[in-house]
C-alpha atoms as a PDB file:
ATOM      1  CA  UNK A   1       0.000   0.000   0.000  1.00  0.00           C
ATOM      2  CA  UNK A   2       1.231   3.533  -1.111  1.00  0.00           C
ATOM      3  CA  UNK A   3       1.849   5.962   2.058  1.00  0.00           C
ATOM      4  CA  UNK A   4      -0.169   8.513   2.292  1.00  0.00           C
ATOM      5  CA  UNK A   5       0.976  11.625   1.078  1.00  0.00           C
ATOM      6  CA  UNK A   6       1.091  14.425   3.699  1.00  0.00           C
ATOM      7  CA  UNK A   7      -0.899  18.035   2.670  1.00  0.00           C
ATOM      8  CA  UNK A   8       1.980  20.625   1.688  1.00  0.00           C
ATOM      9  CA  UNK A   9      -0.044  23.034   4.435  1.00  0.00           C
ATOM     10  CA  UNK A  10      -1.649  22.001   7.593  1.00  0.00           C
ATOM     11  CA  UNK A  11      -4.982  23.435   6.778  1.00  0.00           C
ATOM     12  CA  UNK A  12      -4.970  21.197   3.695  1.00  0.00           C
ATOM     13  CA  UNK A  13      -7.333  18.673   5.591  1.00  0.00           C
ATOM     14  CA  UNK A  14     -10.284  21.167   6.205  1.00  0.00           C
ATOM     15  CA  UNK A  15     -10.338  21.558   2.650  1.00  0.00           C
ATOM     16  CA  UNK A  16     -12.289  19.338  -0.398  1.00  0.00           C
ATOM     17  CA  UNK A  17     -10.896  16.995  -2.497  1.00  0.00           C
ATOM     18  CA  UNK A  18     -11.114  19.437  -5.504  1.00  0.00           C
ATOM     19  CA  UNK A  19      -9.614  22.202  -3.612  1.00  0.00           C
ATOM     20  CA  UNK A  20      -6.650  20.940  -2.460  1.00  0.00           C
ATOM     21  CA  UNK A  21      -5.925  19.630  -5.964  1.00  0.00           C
ATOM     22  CA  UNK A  22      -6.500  22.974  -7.337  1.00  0.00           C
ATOM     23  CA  UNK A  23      -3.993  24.295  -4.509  1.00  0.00           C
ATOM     24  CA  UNK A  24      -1.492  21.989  -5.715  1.00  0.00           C
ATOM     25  CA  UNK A  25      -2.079  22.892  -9.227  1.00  0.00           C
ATOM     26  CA  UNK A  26      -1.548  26.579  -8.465  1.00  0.00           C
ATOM     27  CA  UNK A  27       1.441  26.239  -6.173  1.00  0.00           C
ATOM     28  CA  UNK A  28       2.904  24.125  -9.521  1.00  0.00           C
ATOM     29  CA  UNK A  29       1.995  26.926 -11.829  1.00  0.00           C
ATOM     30  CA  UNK A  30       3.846  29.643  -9.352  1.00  0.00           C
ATOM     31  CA  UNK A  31       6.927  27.089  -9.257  1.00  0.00           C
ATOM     32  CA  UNK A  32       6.485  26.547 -13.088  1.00  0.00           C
ATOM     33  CA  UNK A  33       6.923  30.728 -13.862  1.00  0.00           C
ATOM     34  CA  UNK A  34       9.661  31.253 -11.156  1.00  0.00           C
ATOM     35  CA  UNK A  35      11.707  28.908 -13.060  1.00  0.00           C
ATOM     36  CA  UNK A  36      10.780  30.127 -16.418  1.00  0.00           C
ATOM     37  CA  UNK A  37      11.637  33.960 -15.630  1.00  0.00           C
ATOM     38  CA  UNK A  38      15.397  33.049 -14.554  1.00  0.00           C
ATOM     39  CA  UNK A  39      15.919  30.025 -17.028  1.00  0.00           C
ATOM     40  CA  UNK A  40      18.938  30.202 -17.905  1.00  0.00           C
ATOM     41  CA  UNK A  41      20.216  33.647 -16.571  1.00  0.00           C
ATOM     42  CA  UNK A  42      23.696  33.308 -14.420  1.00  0.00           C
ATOM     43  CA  UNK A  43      22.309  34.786 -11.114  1.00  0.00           C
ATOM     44  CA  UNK A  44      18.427  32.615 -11.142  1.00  0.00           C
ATOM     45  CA  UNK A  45      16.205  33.480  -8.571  1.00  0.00           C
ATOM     46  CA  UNK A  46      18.805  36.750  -7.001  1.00  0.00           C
ATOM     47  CA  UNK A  47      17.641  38.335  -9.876  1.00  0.00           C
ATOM     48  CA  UNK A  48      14.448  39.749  -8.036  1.00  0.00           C
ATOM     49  CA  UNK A  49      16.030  40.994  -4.637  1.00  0.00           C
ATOM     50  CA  UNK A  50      19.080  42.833  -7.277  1.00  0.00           C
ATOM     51  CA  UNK A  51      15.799  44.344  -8.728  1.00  0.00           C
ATOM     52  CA  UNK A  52      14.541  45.308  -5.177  1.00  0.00           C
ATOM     53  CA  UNK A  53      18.083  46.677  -4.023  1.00  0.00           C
ATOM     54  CA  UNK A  54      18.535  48.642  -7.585  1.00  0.00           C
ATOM     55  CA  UNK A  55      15.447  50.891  -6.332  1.00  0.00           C
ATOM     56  CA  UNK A  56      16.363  51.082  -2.827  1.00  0.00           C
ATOM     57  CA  UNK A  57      19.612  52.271  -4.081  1.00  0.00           C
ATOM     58  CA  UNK A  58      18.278  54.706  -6.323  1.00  0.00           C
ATOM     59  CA  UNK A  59      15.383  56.461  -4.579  1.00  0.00           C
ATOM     60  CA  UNK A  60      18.100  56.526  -1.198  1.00  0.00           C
ATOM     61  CA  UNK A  61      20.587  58.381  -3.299  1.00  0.00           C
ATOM     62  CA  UNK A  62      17.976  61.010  -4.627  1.00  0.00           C
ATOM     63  CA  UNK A  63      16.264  61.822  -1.534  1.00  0.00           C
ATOM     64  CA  UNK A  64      18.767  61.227   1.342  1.00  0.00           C
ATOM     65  CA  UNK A  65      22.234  62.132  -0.535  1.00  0.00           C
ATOM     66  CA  UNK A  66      21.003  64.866  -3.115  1.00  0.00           C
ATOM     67  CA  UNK A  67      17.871  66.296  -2.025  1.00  0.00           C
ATOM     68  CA  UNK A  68      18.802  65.833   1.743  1.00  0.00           C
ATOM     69  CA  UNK A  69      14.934  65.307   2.519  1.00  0.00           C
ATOM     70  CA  UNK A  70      15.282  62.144   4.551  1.00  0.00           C
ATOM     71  CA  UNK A  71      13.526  62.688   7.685  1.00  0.00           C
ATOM     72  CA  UNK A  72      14.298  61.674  11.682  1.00  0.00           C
ATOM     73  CA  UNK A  73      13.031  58.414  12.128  1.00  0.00           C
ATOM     74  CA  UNK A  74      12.744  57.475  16.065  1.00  0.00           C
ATOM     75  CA  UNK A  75      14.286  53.907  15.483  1.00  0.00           C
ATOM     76  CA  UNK A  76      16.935  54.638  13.124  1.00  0.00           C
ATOM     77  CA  UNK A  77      17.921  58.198  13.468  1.00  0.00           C
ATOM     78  CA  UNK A  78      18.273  60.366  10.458  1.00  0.00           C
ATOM     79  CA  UNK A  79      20.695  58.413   9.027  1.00  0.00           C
ATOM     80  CA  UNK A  80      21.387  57.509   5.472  1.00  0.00           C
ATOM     81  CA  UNK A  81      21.851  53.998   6.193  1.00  0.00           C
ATOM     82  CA  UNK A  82      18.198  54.663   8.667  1.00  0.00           C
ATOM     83  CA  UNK A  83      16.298  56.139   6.022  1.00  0.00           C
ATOM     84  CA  UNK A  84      17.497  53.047   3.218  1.00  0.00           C
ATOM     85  CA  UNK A  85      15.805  50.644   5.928  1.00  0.00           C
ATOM     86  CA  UNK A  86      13.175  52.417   6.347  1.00  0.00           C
ATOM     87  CA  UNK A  87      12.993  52.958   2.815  1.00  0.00           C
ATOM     88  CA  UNK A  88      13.021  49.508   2.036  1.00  0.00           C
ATOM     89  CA  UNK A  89      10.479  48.853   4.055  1.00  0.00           C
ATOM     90  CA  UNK A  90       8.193  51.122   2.032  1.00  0.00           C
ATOM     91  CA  UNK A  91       9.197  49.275  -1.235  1.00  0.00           C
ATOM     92  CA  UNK A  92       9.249  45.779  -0.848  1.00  0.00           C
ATOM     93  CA  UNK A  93       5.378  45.582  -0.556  1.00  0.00           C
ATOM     94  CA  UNK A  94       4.422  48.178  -2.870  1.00  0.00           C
ATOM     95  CA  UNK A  95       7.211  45.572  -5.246  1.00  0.00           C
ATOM     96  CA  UNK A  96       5.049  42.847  -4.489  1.00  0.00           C
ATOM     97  CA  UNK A  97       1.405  44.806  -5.114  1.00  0.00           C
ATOM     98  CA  UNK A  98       2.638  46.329  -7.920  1.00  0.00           C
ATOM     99  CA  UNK A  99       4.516  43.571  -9.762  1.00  0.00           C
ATOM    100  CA  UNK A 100       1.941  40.894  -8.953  1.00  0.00           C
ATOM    101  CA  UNK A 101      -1.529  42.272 -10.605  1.00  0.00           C
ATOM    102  CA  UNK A 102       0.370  44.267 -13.563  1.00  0.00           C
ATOM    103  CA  UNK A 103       1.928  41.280 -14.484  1.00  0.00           C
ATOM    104  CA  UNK A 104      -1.770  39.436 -14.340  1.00  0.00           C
ATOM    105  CA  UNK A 105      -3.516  41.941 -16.425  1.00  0.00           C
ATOM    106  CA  UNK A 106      -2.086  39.266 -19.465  1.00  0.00           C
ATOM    107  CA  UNK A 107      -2.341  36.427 -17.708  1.00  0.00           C
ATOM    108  CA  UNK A 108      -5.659  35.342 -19.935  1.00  0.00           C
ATOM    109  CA  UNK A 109      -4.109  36.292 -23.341  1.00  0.00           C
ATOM    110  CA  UNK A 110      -0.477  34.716 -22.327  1.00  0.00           C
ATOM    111  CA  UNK A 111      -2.442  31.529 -22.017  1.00  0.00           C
ATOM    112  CA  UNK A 112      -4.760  30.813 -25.079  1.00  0.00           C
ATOM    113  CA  UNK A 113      -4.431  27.367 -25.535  1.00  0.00           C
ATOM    114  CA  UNK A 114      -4.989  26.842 -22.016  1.00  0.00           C
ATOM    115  CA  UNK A 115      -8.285  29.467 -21.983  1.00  0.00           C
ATOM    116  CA  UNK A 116      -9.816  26.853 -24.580  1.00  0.00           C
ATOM    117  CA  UNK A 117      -9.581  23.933 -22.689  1.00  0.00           C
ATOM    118  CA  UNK A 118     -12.656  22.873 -20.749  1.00  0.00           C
ATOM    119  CA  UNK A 119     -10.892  21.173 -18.447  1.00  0.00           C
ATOM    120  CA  UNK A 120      -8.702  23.627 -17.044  1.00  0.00           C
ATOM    121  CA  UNK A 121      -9.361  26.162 -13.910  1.00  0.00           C
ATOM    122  CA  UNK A 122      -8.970  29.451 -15.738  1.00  0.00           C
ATOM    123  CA  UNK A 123      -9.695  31.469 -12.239  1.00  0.00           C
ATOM    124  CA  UNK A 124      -6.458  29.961 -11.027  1.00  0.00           C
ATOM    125  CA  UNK A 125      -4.484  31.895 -14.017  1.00  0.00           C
ATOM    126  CA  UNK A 126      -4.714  35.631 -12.820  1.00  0.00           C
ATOM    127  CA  UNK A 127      -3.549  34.225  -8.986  1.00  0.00           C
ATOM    128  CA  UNK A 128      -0.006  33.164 -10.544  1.00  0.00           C
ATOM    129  CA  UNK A 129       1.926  36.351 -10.852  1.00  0.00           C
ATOM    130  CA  UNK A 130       0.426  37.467  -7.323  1.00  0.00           C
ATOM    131  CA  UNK A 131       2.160  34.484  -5.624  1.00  0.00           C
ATOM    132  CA  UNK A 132       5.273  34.628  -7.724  1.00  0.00           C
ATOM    133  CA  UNK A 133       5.087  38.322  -6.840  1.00  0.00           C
ATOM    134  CA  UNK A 134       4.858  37.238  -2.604  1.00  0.00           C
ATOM    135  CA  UNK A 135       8.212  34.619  -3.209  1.00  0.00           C
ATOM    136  CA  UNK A 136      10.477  37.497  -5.096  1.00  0.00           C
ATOM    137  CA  UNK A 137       9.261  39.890  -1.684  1.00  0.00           C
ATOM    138  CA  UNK A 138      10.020  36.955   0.531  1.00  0.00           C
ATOM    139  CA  UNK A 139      13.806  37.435  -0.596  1.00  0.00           C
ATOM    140  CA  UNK A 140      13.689  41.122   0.071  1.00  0.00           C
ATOM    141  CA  UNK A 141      11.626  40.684   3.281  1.00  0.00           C
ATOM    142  CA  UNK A 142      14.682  38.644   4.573  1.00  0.00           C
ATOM    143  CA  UNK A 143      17.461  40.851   3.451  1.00  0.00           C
ATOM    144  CA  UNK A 144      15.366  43.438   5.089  1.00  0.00           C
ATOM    145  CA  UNK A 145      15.083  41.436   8.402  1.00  0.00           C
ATOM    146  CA  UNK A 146      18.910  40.451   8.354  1.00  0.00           C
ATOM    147  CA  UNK A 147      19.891  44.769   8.057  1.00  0.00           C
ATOM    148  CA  UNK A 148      17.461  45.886  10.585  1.00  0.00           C
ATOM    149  CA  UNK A 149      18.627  43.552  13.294  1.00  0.00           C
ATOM    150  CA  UNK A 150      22.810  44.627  12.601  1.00  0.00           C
ATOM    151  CA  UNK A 151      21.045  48.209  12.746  1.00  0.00           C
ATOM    152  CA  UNK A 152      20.216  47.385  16.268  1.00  0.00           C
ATOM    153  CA  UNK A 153      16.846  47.212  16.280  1.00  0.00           C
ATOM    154  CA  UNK A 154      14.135  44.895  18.109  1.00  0.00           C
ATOM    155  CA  UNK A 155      12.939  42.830  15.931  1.00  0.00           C
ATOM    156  CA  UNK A 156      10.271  41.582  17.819  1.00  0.00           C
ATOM    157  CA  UNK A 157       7.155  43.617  15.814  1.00  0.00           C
ATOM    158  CA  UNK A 158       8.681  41.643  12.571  1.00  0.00           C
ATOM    159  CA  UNK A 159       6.326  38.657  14.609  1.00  0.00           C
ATOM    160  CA  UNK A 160       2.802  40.679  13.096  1.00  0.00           C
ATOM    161  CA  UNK A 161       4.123  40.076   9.044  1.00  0.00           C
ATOM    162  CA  UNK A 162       2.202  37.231   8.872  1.00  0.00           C
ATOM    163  CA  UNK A 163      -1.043  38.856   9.313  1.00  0.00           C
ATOM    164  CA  UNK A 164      -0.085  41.334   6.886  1.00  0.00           C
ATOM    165  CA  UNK A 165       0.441  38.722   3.958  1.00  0.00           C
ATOM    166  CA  UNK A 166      -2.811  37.568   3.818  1.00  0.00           C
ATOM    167  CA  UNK A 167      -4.676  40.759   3.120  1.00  0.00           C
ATOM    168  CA  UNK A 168      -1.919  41.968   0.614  1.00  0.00           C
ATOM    169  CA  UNK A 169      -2.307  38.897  -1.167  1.00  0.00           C
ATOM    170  CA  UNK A 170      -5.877  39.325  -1.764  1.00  0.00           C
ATOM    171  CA  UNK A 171      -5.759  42.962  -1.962  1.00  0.00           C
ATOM    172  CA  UNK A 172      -3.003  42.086  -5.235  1.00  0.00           C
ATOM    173  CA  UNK A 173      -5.495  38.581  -6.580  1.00  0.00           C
ATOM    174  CA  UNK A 174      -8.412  41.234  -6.581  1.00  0.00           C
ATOM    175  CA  UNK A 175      -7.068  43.369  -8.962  1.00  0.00           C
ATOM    176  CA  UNK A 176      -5.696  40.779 -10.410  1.00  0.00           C
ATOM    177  CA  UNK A 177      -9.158  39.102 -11.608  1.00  0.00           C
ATOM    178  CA  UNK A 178     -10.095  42.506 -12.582  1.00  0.00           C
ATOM    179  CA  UNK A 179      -7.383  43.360 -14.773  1.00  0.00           C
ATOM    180  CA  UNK A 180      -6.985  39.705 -16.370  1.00  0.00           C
ATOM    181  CA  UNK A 181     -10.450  39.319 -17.111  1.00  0.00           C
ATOM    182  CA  UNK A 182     -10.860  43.438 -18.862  1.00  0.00           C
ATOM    183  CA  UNK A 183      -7.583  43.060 -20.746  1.00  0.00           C
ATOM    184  CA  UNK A 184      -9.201  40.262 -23.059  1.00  0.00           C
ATOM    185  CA  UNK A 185     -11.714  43.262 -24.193  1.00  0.00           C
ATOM    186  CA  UNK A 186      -9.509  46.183 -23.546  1.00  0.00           C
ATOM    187  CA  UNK A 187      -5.711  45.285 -24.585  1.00  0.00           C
ATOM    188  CA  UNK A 188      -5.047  49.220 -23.647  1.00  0.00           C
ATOM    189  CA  UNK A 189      -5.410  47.862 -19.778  1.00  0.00           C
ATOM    190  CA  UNK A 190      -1.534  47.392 -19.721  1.00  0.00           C
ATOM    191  CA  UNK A 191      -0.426  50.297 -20.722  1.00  0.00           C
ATOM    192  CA  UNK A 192      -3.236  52.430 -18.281  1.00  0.00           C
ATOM    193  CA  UNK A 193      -2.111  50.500 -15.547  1.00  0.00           C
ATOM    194  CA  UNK A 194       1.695  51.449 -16.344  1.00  0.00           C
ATOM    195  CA  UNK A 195       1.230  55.300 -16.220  1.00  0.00           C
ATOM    196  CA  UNK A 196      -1.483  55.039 -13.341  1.00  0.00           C
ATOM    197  CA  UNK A 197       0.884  53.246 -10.882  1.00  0.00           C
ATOM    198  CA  UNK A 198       3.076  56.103 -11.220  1.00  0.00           C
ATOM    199  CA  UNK A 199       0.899  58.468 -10.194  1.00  0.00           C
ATOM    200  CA  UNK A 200      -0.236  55.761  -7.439  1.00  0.00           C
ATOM    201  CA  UNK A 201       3.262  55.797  -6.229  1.00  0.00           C
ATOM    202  CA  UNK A 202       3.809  58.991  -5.223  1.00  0.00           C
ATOM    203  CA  UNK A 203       0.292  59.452  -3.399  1.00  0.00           C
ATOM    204  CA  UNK A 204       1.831  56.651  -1.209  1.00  0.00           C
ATOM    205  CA  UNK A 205       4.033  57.996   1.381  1.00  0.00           C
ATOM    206  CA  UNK A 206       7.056  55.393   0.566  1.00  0.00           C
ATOM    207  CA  UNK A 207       9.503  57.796  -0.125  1.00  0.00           C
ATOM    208  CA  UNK A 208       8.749  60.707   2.301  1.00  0.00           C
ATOM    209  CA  UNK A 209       7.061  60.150   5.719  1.00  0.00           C
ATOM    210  CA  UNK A 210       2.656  60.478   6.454  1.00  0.00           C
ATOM    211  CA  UNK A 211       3.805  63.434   8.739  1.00  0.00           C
ATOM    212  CA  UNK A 212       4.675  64.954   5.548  1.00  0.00           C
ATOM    213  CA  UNK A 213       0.895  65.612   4.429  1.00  0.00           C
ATOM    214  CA  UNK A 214      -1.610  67.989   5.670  1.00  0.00           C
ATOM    215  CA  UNK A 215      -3.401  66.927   8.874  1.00  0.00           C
ATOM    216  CA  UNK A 216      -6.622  66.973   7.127  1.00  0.00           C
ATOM    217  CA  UNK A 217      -5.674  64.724   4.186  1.00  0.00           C
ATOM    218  CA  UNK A 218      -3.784  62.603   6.043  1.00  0.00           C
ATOM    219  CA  UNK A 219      -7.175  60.972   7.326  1.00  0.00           C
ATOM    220  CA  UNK A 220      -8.285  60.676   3.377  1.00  0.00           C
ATOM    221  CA  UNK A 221      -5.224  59.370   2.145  1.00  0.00           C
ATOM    222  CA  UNK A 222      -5.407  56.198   4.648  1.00  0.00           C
ATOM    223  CA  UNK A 223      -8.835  55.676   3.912  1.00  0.00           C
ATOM    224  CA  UNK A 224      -8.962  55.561   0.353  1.00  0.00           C
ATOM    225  CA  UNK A 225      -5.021  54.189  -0.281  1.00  0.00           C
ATOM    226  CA  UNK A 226      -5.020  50.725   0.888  1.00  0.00           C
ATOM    227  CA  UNK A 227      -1.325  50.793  -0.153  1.00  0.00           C
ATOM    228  CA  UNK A 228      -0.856  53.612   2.384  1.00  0.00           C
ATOM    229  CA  UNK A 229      -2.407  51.538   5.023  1.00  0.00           C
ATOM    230  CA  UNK A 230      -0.064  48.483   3.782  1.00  0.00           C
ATOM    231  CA  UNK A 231       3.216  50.324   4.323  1.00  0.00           C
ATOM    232  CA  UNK A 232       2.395  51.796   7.584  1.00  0.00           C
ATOM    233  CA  UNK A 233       1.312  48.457   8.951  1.00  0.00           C
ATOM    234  CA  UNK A 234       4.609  47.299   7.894  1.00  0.00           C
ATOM    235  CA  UNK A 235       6.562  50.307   9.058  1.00  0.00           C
ATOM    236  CA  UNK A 236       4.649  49.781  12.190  1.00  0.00           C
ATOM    237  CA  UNK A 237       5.272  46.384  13.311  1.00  0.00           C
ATOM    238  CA  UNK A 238       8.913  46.220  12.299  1.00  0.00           C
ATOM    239  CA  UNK A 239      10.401  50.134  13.603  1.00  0.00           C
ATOM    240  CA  UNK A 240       7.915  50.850  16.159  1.00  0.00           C
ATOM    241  CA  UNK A 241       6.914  47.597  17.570  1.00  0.00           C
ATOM    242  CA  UNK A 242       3.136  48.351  16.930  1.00  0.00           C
ATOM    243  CA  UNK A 243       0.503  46.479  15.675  1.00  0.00           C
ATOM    244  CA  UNK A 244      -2.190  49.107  13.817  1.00  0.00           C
ATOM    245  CA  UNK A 245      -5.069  46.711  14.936  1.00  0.00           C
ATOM    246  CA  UNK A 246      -7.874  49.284  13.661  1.00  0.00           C
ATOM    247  CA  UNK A 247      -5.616  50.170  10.855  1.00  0.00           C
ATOM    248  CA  UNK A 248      -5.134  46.137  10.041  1.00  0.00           C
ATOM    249  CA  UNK A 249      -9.193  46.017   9.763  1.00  0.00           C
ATOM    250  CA  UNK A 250      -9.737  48.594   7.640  1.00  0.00           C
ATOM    251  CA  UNK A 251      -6.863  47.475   4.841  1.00  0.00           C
ATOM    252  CA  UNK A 252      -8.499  43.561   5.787  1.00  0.00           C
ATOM    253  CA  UNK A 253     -12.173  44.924   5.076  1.00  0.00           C
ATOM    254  CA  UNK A 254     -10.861  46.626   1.671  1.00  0.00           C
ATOM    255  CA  UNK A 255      -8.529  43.852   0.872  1.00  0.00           C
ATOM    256  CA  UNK A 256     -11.615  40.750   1.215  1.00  0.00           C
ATOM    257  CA  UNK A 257     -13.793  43.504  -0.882  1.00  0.00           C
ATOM    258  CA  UNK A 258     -11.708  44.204  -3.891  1.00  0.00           C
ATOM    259  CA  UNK A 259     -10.926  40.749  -3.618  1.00  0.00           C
ATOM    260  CA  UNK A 260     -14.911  39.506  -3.888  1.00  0.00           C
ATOM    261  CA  UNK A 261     -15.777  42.254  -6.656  1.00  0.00           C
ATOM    262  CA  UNK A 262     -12.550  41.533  -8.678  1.00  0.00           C
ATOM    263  CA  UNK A 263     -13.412  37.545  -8.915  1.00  0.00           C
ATOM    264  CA  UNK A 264     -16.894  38.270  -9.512  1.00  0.00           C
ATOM    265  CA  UNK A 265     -15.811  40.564 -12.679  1.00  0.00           C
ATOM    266  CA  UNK A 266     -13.492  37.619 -14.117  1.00  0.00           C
ATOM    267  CA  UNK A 267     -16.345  35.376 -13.490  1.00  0.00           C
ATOM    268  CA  UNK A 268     -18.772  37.505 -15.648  1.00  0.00           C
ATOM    269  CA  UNK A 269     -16.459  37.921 -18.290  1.00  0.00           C
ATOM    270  CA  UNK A 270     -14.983  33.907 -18.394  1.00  0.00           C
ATOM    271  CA  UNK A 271     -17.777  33.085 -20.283  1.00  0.00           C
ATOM    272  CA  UNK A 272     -16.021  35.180 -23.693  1.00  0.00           C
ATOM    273  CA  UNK A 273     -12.923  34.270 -23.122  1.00  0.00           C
ATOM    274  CA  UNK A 274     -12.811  31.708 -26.036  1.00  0.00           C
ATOM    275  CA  UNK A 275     -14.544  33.345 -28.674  1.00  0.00           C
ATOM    276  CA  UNK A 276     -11.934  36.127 -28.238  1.00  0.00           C
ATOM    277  CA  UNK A 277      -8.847  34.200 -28.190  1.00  0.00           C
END
């Protein structure tokens, strides 16, 4: 008798037969594009935390060595090295978000042959590039980990991540439906979502601290910019020690809605996706 293979994740068991084997199927198809983005390069899977560090070098250079803007950071002083970790902090899940549902706006139309297959769970396509997206950070989030503790400080808050991965990665899949499932109609969807997360970025205080911004928008911006939330709950738990609870429910509340509405979409517009491609 064959043993009995144990479930890659303990909460395997509380799920259905068909579930778990669509897990499997979607950790393979994660596994499948991590390998096939570094095939054959020299440096394989360091290629995403060199892409990390490139921007962390960058933005530190033009706003703590030329502009001189970085600000006083209790934790960390007003340091350059302070402000890169803090920095960094600020970038590596705005990487994640960003990377993960841009890259899914083609996952549909990278995938014809298998849109046209009965068979095949298309609703596991546009959840992918959000999970490669979550490995690539997991890199980052370590180097990030390793720099703060030789900085000297408590690392204790860094306890609270997981709860913060769980939202983000349904706050990235919901978007993700949405944009997968319009860019079979709309093929401009790519390129609007290329000059909007521009804009995006800079309404997100990554680079310069919430302090920055007028008491009265301040309030707005953190309602209405889940990302804002996002990178103060990690700022938060890692420099201050601090777990945001309110501030986890309302990014948790946004993160399960966007996620609900953005499925739904895909779902409504699966039924086309054949005649198209």
């Amino acid at each position: 008798m064959a043993p009995r293979r144990s479930p890659i994740f303990p909460f395997q068991r509380w799920l259905g037969a068909q579930r778990r084997q669509r897990l499997r199927l979607w950790l393979t198809l994660v596994r499948r594009e991590l390998e096939a983005q570094y095939q054959g390069s020299v440096l394989g899977n360091a290629w995403p935390l060199l892409n990390q560090l490139s921007q962390l070098l960058i933005y530190t250079f033009i706003f703590s060595i030329i502009l001189k803007s970085r600000p006083a950071l209790a934790s960390l002083g007003d340091s350059t090295m302070g402000y890169g970790l803090w920095l960094f902090c600020g970038l590596l899940p705005w990487i994640a978000f960003t990377n993960g549902f841009s890259r899914a706006a083609t996952a549909v139309i990278r995938q014809p042959n298998l849109v046209k297959k009965v068979v095949f769970p298309l609703n596991l396509l546009p959840l992918v590039d959000p999970g490669v997206a979550m490995v690539e950070s997991a890199f980052g989030t370590l180097a990030l980990l390793v720099a703060t503790a030789i900085a000297g400080v408590n690392l204790q808050g860094a306890l609270w991540l997981p709860l913060l991965w769980l939202p983000q990665f349904l706050l990235t899949a919901g978007l993700a439906y949405l944009l997968a499932g319009l860019t079979v109609y709309l093929r401009d969807i790519p390129q609007v979502v290329g000059v909007s997360l521009n804009l995006w970025f800079y309404l997100t205080p990554i680079v310069y601290p919430l302090s920055l911004i007028p008491e009265p928008w301040r309030g707005l911006l953190l309602t209405v910019n889940p990302m804002a939330q996002l990178v103060e709950l990690y700022r938060g738990v890692l420099f201050e020690q601090q777990f945001q609870g309110g501030l986890w429910l309302k990014f948790t509340a946004i993160a399960v809605i966007l996620f609900w509405l953005g499925r739904r979409c895909f779902q409504r517009l699966q039924p086309g996706f054949a005649d198209i491609l």
